[in-house]
Protein backbone atom coordinates (compact mmCIF):
# COMPACT_ATOMS: atom_id res chain seq x y z
CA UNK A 1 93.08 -97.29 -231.82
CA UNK A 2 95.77 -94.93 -232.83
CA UNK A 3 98.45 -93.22 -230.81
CA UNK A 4 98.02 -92.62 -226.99
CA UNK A 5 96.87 -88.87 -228.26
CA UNK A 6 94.15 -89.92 -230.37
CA UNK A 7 92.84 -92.72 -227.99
CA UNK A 8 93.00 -90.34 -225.27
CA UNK A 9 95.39 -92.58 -222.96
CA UNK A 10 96.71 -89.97 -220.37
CA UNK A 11 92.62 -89.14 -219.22
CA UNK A 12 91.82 -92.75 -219.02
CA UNK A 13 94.50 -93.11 -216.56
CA UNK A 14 93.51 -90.26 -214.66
CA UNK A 15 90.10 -91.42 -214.43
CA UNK A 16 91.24 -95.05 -213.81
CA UNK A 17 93.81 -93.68 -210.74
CA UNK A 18 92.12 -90.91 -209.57
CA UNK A 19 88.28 -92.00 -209.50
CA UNK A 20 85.56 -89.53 -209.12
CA UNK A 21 83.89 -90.41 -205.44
CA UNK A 22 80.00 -89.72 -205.06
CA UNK A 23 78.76 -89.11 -202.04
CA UNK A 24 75.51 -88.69 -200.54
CA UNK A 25 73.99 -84.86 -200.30
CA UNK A 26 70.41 -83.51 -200.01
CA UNK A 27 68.28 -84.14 -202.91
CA UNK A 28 68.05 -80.54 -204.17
CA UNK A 29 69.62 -79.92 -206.99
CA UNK A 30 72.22 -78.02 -208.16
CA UNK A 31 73.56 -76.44 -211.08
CA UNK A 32 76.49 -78.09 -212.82
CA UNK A 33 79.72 -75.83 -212.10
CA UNK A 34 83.36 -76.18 -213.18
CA UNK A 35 85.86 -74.00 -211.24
CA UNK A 36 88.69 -74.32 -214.58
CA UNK A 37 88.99 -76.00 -218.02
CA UNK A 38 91.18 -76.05 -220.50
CA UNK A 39 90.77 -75.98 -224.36
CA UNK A 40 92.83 -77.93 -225.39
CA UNK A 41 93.31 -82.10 -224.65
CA UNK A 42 96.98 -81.86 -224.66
CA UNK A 43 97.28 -80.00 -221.52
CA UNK A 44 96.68 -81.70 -218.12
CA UNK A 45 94.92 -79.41 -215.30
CA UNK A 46 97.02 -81.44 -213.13
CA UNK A 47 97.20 -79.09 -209.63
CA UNK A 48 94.97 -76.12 -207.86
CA UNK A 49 95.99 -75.59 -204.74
CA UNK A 50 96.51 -72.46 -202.02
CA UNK A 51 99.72 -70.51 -202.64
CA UNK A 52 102.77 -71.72 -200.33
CA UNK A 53 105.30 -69.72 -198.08
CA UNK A 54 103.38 -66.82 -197.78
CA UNK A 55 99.52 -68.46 -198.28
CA UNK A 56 98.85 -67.10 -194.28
CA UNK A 57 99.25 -63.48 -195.62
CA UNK A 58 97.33 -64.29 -199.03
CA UNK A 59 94.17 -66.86 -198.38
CA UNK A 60 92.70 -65.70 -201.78
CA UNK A 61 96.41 -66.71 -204.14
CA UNK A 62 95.96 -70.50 -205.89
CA UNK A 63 98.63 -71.88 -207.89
CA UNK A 64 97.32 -74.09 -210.95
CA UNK A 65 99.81 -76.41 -212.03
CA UNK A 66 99.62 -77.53 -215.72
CA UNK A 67 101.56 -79.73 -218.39
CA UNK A 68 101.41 -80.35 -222.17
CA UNK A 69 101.26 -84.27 -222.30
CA UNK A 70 101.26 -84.76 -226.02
CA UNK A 71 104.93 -83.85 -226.82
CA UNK A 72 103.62 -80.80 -229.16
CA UNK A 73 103.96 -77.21 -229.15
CA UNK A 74 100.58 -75.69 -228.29
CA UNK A 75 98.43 -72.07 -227.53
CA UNK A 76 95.39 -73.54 -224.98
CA UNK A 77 93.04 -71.09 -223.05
CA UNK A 78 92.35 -72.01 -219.38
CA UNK A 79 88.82 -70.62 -218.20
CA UNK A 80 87.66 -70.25 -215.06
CA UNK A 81 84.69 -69.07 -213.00
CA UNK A 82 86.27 -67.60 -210.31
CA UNK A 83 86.68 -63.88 -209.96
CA UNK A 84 90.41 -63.25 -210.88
CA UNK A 85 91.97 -60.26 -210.59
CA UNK A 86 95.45 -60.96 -211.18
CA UNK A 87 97.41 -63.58 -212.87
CA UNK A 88 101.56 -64.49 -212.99
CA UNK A 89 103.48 -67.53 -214.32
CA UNK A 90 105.59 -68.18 -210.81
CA UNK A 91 108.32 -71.02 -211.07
CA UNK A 92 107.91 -74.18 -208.99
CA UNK A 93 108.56 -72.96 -206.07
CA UNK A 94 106.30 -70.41 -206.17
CA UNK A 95 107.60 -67.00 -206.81
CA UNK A 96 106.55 -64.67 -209.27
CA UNK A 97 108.66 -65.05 -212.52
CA UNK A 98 110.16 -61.32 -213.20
CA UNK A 99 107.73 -60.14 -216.51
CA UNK A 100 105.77 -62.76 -215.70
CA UNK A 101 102.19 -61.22 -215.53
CA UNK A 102 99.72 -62.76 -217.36
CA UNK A 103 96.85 -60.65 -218.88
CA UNK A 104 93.34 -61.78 -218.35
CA UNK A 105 91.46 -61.94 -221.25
CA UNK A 106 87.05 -62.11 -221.80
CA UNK A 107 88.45 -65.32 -222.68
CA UNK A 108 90.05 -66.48 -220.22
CA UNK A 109 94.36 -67.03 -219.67
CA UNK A 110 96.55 -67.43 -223.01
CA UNK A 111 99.24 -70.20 -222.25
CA UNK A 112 101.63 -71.38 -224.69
CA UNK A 113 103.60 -74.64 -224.63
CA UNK A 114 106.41 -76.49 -226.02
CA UNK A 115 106.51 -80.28 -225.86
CA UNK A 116 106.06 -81.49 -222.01
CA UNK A 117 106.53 -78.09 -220.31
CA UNK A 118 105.51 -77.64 -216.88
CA UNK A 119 103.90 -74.36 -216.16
CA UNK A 120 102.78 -72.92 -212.54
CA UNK A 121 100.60 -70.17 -212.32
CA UNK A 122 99.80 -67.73 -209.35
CA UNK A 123 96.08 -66.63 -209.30
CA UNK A 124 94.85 -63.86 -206.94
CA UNK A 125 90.75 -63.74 -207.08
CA UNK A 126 89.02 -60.72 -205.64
CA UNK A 127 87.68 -61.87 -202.00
């Protein structure tokens, strides 16, 4: 009911095409733990993954890849637990936009997006 926003299309296809996969551990349990989220539904988490081209001289750089989906302009926080130290917006390639440091904040990144922007960000936790 509604538009694809409201009915929440764009996660229901994620979850339809990208299924979560249980598999079989010990039976101790653990603590639920999220390694990112994002505040707001309009932006897809859609990539973490180790830095390119120079990932051999930087194990601890990530890139998260993420996309407003809604066709609005929108301020979203992305959290996450791991220790960060340093934060850039890099272009899709990779490299570190010129003033394009990020400052981390108790509550996490401040990202701002127009309708359907891409953005790429290089993350550099303390090892």
């Amino acid at each position: 009911a509604g538009s694809f926003q409201e009915a929440g299309v764009i996660q229901q296809a994620y979850n339809l095409n990208f299924p979560l996969h249980v598999v079989s551990a010990s039976s101790a349990q653990c603590p639920a733990w999220s390694a990112f989220s994002v505040s707001s539904p309009a932006i897809v988490l859609d990539t973490v993954k180790q830095a390119g081209a120079g990932a051999e001289d930087r194990p601890e750089a990530l890139v998260v890849r993420l996309y407003e989906a809604h066709g609005s302009t929108v301020t979203a926080w992305l959290q996450t637990s791991l220790p960060i130290k340093e934060a850039m917006l890099c272009d899709l390639l990779e490299r570190p936009a010129v003033q394009g440091r990020l400052p981390l904040e108790q509550r996490g990144l401040r990202l701002s997006f127009t309708p359907f922007r891409v953005l790429s960000i290089l993350l550099v936790w303390s090892c």
